[in-house]
N, C-alpha and C. Protein backbone atom coordinates (compact mmCIF):
# COMPACT_ATOMS: atom_id res chain seq x y z
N UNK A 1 0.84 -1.18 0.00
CA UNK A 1 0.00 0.00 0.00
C UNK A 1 0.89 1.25 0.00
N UNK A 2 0.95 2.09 -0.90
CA UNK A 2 0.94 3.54 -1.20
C UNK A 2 1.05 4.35 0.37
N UNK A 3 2.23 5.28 0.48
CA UNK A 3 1.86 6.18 1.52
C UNK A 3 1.10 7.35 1.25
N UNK A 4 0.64 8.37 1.95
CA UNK A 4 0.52 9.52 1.88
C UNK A 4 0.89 10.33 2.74
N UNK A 5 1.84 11.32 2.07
CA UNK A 5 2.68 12.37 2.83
C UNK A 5 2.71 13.32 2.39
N UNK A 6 1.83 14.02 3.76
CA UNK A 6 1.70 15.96 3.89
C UNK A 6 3.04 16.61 3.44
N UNK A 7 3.15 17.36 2.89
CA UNK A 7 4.46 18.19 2.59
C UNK A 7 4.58 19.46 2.38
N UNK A 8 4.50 20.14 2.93
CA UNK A 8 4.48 21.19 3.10
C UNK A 8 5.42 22.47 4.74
N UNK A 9 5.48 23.89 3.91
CA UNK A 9 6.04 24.66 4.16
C UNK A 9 5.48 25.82 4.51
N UNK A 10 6.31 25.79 6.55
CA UNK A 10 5.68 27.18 7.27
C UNK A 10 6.59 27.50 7.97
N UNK A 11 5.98 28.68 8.57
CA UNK A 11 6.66 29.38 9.48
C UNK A 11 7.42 28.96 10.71
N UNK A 12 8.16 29.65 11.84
CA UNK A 12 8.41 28.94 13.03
C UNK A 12 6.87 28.98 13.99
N UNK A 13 6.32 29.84 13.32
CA UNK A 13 5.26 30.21 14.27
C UNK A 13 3.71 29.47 13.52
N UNK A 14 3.89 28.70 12.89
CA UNK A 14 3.29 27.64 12.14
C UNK A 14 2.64 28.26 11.12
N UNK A 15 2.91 29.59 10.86
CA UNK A 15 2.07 30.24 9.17
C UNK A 15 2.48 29.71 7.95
N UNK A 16 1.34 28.95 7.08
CA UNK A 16 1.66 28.51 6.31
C UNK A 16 1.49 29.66 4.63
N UNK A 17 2.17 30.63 4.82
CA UNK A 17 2.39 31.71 3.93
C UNK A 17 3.60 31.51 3.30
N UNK A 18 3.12 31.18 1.65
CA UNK A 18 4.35 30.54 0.10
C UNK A 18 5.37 31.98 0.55
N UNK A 19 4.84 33.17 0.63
CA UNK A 19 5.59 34.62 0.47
C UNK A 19 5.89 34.64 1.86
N UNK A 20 6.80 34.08 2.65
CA UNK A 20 7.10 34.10 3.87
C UNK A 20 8.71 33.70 4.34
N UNK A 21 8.42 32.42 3.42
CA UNK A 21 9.39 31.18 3.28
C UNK A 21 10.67 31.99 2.96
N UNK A 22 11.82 31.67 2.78
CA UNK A 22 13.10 31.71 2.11
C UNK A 22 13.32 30.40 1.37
N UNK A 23 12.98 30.09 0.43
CA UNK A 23 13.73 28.72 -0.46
C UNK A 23 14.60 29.35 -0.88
N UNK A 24 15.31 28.49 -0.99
CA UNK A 24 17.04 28.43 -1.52
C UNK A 24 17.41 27.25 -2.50
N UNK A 25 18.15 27.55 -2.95
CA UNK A 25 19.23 26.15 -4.22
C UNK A 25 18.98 25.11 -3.46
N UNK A 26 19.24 24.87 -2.16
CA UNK A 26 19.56 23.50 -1.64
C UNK A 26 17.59 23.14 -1.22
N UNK A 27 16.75 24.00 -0.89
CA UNK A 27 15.17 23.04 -0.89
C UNK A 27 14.90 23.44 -2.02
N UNK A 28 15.33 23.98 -3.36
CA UNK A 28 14.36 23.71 -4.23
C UNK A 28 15.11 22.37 -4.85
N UNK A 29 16.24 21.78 -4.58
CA UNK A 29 16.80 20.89 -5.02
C UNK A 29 16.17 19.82 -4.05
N UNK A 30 15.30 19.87 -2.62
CA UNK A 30 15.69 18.29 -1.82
C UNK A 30 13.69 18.45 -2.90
N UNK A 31 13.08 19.70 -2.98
CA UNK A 31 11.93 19.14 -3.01
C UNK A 31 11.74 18.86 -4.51
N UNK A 32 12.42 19.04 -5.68
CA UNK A 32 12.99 18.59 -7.03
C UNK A 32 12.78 16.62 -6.89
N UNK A 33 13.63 16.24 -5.72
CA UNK A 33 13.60 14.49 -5.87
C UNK A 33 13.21 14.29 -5.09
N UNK A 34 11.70 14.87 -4.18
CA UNK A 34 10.86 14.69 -3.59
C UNK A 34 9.75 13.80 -4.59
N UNK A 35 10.05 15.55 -5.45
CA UNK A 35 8.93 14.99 -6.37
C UNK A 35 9.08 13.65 -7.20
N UNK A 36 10.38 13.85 -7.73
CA UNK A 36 10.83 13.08 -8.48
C UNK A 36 10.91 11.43 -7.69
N UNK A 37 10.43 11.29 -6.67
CA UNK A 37 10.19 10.06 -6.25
C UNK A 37 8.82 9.65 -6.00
N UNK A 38 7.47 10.46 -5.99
CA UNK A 38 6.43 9.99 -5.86
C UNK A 38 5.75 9.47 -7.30
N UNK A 39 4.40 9.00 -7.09
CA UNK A 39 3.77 9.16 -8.38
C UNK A 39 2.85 10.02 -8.63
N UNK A 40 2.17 10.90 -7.58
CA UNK A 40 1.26 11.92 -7.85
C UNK A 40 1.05 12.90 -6.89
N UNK A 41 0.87 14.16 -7.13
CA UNK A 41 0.47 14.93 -5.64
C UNK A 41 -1.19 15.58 -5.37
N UNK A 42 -1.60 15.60 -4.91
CA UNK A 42 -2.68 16.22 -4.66
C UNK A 42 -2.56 17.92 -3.98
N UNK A 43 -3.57 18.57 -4.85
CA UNK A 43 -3.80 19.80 -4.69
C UNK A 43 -5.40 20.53 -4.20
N UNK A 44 -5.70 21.17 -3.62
CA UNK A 44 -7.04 22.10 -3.50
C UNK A 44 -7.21 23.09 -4.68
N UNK A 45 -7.91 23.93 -5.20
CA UNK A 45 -7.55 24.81 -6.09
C UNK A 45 -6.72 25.81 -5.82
N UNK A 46 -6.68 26.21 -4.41
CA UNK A 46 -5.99 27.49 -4.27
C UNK A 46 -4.32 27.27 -4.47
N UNK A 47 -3.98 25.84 -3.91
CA UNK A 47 -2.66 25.71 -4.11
C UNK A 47 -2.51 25.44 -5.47
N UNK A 48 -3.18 24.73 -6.34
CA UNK A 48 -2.99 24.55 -7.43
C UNK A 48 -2.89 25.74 -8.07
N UNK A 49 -3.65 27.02 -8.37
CA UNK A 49 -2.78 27.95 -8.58
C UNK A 49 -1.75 28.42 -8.42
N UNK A 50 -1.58 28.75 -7.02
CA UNK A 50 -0.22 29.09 -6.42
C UNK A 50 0.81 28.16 -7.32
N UNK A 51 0.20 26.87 -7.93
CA UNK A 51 1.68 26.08 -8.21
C UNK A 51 1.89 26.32 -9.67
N UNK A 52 0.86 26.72 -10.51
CA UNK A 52 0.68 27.42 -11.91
C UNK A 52 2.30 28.57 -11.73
N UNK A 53 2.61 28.78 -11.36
CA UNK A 53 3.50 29.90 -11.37
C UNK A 53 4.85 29.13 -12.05
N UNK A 54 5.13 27.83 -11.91
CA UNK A 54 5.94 27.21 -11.75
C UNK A 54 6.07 26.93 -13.72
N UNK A 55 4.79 27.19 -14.19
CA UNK A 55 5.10 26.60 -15.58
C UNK A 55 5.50 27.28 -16.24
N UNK A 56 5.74 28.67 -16.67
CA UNK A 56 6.21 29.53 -17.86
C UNK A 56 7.82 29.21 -17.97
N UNK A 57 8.10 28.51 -16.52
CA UNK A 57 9.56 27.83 -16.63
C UNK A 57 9.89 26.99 -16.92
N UNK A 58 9.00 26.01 -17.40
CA UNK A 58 9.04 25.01 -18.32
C UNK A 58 9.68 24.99 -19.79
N UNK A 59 9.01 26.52 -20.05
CA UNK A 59 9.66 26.63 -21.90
C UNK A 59 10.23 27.84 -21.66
N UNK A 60 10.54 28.70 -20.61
CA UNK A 60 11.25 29.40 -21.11
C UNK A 60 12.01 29.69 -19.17
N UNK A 61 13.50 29.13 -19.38
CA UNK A 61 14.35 28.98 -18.10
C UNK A 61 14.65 29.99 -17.51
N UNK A 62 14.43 30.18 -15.72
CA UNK A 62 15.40 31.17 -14.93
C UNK A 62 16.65 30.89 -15.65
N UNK A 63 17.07 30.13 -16.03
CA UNK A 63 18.83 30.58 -15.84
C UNK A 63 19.09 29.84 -14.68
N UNK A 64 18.70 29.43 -13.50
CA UNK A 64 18.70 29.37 -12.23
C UNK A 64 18.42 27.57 -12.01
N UNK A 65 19.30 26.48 -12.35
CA UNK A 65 19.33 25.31 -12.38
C UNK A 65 18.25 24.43 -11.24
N UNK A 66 18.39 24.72 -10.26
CA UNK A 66 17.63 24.39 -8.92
C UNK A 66 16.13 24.80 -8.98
N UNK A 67 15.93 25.86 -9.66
CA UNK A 67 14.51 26.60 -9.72
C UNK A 67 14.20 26.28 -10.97
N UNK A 68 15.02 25.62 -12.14
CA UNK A 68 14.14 25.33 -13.60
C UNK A 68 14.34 23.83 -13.18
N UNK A 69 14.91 22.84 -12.69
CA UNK A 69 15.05 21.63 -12.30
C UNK A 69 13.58 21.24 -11.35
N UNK A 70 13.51 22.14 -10.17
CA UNK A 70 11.94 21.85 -9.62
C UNK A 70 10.88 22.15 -10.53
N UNK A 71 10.82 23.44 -11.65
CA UNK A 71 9.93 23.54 -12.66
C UNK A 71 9.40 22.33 -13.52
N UNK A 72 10.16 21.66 -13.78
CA UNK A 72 10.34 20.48 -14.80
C UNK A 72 9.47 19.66 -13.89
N UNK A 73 10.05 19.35 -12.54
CA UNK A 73 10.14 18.15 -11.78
C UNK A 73 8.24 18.85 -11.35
N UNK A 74 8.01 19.42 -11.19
CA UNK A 74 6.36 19.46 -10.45
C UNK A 74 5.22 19.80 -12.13
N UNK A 75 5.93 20.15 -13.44
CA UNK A 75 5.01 19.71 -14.63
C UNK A 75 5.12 18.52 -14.79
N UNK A 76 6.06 17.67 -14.33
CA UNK A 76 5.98 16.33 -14.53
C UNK A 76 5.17 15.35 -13.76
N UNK A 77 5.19 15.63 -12.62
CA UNK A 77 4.07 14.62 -12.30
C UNK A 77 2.54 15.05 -12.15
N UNK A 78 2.39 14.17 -12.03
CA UNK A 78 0.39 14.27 -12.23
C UNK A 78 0.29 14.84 -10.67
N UNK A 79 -0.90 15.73 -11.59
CA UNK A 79 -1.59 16.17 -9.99
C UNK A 79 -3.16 16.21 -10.11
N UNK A 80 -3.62 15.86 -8.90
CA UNK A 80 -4.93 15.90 -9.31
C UNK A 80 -5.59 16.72 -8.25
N UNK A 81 -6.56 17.50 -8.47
CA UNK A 81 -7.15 18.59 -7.94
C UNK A 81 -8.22 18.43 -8.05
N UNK A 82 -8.50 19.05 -6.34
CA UNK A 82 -9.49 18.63 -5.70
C UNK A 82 -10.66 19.83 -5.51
N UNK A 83 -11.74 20.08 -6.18
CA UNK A 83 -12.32 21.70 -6.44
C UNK A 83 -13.65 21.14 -6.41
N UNK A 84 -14.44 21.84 -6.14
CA UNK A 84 -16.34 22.29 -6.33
C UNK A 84 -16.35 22.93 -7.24
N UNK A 85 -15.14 24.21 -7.68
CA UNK A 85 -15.93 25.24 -8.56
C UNK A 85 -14.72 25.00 -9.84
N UNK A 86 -13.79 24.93 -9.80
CA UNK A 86 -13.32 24.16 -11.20
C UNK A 86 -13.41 23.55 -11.69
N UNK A 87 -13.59 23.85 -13.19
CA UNK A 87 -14.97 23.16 -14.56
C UNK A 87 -13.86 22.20 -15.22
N UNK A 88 -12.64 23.61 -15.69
CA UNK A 88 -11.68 22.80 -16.37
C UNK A 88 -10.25 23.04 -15.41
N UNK A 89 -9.05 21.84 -15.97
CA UNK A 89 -7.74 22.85 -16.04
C UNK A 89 -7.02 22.68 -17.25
N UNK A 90 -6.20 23.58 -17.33
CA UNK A 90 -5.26 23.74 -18.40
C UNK A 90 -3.92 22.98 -18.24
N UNK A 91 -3.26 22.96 -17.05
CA UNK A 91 -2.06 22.12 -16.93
C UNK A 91 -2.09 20.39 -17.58
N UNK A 92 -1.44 20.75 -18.70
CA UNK A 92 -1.64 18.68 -18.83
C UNK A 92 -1.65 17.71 -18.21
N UNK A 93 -0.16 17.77 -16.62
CA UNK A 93 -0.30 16.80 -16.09
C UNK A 93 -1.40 17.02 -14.99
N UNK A 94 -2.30 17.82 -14.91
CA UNK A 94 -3.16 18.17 -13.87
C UNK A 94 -4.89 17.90 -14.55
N UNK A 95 -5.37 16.15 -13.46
CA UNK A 95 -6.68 16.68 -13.55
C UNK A 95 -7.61 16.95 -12.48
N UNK A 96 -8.42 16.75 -12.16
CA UNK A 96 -9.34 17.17 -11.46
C UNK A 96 -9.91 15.84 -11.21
N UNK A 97 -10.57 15.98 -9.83
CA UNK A 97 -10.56 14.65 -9.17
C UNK A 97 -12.51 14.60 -9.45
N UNK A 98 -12.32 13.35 -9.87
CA UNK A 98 -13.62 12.53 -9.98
C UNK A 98 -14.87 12.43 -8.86
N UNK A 99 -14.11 12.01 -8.08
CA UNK A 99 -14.70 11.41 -6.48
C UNK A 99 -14.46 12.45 -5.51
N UNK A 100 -14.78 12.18 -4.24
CA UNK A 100 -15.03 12.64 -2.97
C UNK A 100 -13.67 12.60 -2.44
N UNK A 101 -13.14 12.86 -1.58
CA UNK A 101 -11.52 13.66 -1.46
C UNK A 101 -11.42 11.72 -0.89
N UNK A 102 -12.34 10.92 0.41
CA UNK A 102 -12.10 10.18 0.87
C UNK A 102 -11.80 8.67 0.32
N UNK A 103 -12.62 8.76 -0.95
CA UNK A 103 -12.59 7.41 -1.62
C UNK A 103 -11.47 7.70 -2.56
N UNK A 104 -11.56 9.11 -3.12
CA UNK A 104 -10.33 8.82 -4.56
C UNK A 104 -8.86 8.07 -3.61
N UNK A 105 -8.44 8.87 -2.70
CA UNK A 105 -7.00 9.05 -1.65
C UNK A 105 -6.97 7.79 -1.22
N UNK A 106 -8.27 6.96 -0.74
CA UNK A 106 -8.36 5.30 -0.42
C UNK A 106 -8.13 4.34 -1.83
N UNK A 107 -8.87 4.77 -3.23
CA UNK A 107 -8.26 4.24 -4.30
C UNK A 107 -6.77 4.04 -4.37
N UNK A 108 -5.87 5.46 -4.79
CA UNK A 108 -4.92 6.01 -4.82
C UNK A 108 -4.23 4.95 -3.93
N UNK A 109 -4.48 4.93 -2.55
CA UNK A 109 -3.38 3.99 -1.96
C UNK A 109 -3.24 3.21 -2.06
N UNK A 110 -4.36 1.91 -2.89
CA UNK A 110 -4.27 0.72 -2.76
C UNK A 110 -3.85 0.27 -4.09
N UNK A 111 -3.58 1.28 -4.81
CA UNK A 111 -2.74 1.08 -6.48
C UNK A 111 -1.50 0.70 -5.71
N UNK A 112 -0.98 0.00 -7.00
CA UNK A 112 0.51 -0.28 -6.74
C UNK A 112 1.28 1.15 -7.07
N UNK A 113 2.70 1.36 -6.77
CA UNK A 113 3.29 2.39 -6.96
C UNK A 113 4.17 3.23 -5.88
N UNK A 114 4.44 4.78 -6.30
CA UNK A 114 5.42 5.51 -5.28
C UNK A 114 4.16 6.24 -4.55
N UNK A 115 4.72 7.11 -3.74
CA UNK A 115 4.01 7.43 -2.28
C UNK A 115 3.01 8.86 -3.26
N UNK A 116 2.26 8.69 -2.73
CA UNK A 116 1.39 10.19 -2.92
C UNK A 116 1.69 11.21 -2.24
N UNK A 117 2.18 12.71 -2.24
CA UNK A 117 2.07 13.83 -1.85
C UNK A 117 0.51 14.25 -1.68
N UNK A 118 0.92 15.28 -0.66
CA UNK A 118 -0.39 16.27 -0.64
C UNK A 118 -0.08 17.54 -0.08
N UNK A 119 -0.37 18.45 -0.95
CA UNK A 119 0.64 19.63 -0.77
C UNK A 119 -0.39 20.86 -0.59
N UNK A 120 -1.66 20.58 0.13
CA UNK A 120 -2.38 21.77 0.30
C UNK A 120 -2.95 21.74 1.40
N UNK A 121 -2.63 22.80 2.27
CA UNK A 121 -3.40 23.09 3.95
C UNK A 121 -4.86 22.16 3.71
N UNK A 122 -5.47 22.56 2.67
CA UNK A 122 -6.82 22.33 3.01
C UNK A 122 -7.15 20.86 2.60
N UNK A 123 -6.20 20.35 1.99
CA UNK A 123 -6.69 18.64 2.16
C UNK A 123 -5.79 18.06 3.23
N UNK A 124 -4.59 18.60 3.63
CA UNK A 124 -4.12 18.19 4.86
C UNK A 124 -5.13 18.17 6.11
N UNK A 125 -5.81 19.26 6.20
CA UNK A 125 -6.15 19.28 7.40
C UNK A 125 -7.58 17.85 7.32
N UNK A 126 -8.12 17.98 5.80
CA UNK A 126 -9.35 17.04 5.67
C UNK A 126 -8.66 15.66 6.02
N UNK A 127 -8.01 15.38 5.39
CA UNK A 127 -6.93 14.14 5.76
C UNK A 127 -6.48 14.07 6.82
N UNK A 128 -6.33 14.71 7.80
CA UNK A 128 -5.81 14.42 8.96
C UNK A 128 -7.15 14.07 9.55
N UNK A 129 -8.46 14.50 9.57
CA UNK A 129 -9.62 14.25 10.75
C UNK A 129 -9.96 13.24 10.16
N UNK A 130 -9.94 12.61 7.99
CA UNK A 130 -10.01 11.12 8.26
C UNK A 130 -9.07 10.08 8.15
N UNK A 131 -7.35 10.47 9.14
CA UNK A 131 -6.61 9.29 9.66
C UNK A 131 -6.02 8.81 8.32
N UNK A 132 -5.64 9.70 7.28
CA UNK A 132 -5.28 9.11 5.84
C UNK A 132 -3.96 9.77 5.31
N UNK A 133 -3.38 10.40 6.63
CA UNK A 133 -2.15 10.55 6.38
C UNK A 133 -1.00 9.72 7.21
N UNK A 134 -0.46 9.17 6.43
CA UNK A 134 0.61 8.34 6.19
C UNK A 134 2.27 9.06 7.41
N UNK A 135 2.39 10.12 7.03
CA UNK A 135 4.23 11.34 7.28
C UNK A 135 3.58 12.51 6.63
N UNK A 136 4.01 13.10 7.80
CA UNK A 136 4.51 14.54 7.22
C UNK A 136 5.45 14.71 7.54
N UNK A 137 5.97 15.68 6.14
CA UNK A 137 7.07 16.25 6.04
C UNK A 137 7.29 17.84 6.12
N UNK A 138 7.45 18.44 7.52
CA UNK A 138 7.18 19.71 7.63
C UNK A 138 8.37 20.80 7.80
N UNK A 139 8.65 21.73 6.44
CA UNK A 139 9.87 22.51 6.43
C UNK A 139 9.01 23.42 7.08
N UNK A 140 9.97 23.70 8.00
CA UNK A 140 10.20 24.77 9.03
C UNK A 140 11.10 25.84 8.76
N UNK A 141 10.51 27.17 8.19
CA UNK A 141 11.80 28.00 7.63
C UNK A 141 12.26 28.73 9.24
N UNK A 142 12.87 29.73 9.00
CA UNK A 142 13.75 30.45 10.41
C UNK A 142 13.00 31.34 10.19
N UNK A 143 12.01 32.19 10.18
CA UNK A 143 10.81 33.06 10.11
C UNK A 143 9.66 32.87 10.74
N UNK A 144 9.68 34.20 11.80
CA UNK A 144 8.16 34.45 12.52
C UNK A 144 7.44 35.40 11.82
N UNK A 145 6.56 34.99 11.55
CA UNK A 145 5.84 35.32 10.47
C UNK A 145 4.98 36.75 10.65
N UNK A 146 4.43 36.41 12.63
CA UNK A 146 3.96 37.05 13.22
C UNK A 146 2.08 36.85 13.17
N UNK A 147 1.55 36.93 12.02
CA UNK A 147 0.37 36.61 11.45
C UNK A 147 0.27 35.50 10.27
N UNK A 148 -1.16 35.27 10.01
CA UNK A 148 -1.64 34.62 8.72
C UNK A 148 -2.31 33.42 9.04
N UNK A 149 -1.82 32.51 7.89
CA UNK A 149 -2.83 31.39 8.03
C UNK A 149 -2.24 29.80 8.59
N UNK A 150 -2.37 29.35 9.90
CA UNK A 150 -1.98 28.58 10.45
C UNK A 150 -1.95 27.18 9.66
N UNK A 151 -1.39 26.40 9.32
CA UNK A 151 -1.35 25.35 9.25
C UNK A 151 -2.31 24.19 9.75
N UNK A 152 -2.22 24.06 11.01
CA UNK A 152 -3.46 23.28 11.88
C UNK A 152 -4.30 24.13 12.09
N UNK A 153 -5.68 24.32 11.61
CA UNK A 153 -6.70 24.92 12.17
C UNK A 153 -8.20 24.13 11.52
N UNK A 154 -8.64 24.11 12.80
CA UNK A 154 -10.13 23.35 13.24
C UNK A 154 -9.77 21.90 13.19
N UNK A 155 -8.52 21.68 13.97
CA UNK A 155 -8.55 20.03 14.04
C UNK A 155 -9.27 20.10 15.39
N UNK A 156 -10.17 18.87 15.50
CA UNK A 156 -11.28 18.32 16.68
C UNK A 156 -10.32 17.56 17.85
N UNK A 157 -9.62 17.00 17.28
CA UNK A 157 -8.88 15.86 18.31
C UNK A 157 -7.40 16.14 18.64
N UNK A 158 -6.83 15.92 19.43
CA UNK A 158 -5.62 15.37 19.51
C UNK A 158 -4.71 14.95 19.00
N UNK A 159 -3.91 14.75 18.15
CA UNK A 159 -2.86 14.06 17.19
C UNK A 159 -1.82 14.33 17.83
N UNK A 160 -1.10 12.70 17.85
CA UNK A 160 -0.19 12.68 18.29
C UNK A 160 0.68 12.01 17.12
N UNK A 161 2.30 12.73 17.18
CA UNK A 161 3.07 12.32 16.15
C UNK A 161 4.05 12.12 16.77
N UNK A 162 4.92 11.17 15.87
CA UNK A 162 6.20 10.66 15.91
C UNK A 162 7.38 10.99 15.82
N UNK A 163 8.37 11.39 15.98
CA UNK A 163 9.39 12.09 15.11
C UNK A 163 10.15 11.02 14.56
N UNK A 164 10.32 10.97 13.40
CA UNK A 164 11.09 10.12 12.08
C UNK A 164 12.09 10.89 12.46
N UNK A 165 12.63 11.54 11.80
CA UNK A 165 14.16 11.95 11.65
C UNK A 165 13.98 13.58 11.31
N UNK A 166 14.73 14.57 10.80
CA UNK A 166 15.11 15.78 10.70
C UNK A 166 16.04 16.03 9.64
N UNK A 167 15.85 16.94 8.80
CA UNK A 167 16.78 17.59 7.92
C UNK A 167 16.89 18.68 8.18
N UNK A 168 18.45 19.43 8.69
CA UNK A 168 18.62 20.31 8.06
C UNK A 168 19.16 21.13 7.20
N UNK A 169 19.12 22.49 6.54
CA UNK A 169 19.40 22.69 5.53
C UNK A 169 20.67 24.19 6.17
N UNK A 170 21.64 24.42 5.22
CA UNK A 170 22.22 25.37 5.59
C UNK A 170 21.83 26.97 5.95
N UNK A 171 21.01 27.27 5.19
CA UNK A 171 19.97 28.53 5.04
C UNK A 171 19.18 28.45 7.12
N UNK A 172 19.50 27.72 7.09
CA UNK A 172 18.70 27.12 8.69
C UNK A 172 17.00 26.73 8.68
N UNK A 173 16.69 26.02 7.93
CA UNK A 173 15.40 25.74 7.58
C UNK A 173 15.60 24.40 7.99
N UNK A 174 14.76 23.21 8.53
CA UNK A 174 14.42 22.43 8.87
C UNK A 174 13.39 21.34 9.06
N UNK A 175 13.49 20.39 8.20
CA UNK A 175 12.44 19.09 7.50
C UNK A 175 12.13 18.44 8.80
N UNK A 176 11.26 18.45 9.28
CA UNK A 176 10.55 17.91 10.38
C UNK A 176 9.67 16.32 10.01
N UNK A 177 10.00 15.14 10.24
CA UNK A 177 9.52 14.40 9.48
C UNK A 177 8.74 13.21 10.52
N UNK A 178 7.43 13.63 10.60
CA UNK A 178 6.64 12.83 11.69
C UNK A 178 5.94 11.46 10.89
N UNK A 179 5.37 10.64 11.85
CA UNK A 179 4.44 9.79 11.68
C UNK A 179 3.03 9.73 12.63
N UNK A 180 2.10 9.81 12.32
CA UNK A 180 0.58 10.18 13.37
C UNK A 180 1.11 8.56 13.82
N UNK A 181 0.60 8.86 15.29
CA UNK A 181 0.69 7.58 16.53
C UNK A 181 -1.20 7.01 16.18
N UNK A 182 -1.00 5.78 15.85
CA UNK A 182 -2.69 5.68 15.38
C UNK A 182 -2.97 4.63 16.71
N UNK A 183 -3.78 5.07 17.35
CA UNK A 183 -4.31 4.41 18.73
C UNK A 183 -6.08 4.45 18.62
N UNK A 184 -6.47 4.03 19.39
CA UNK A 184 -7.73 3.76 19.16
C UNK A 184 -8.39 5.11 19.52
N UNK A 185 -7.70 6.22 20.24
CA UNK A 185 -8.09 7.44 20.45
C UNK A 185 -8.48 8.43 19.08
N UNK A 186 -7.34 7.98 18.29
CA UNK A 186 -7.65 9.03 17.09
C UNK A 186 -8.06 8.48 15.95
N UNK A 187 -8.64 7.75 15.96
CA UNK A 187 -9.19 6.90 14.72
C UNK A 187 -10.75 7.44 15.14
N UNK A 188 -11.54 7.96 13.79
CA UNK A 188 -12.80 8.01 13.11
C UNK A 188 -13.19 6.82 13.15
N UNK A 189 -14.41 6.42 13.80
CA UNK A 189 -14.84 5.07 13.51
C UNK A 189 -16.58 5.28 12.56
């Protein structure tokens, strides 16, 4: 069975604001063969825009190896997006999800294959209340953000996580890499 792993990037003060962050050569390079090791990521619409930014660098290069290398690496894999009010999309490797966030993500895992990403607050947090995340992988930049939009918000229960291991990066940013403790407390029945 397929994992699924949250991945995503916030604050020290847990704001999950893209214009906050400092990426550098060395995370746009670890999250380049991030990608380059799963088979698909999942998006909400709002991130899926936010990730539209990434394609005009497809055909035409920063100059900037690390930042046209992740360009390549996130048009390349499939993403599928998860919307009420989006009809169409335009990105090729991007479609739009069929089903209900709970059954497609239960399909998805039981394919053979590499791990699924999920790279948007708002199916993280849906995925976390139904017990269908697998690891997260949480970069922690060196920035208090002060305000914005939290990461965890309106979880009901308790979650308790694991600590896997830690990366860090020279810039002083830091891959936080948990596993949810699944006990009979936090399981949806």
């Amino acid at each position: 069975m397929r994992k699924v792993i949250a991945v995503f990037n916030m604050t020290l003060d847990g704001v999950c604001d893209h214009t906050a962050g400092i990426p550098d050569e060395e995370i746009h390079k670890h999250y380049t063969e991030l990608l380059n090791q799963a088979d698909v990521i999942l998006y909400g619409r709002i991130t899926y825009h936010l990730m539209e930014y990434w394609r005009p660098y497809v055909k035409n290069p920063s100059g900037e190896k690390s930042m046209d290398d992740f360009a390549q690496a996130i048009d390349k894999i499939p993403k599928i997006v998860f919307s009420n009010s989006l009809k169409n999309i335009e990105w090729e490797s991007a479609t739009l999800a069929s089903g209900d966030l709970k059954e497609e993500v239960l399909k998805l895992k039981q394919q053979s294959g590499k791990d699924i990403l999920v790279g948007s607050r708002s199916l993280i947090i849906q995925l976390m209340k139904l017990n269908l995340i697998d690891e997260f992988q949480l970069c922690v930049y060196p920035v208090v953000a002060g305000s914005g939009l939290p990461l965890f918000e309106n979880i009901n229960s308790r979650i308790i996580l694991k600590l896997l291991k830690t990366r860090i990066f020279s810039g002083g940013s830091v891959i936080l890499y948990y596993e949810p403790v699944r006990s009979v407390d936090n399981l949806d029945v």
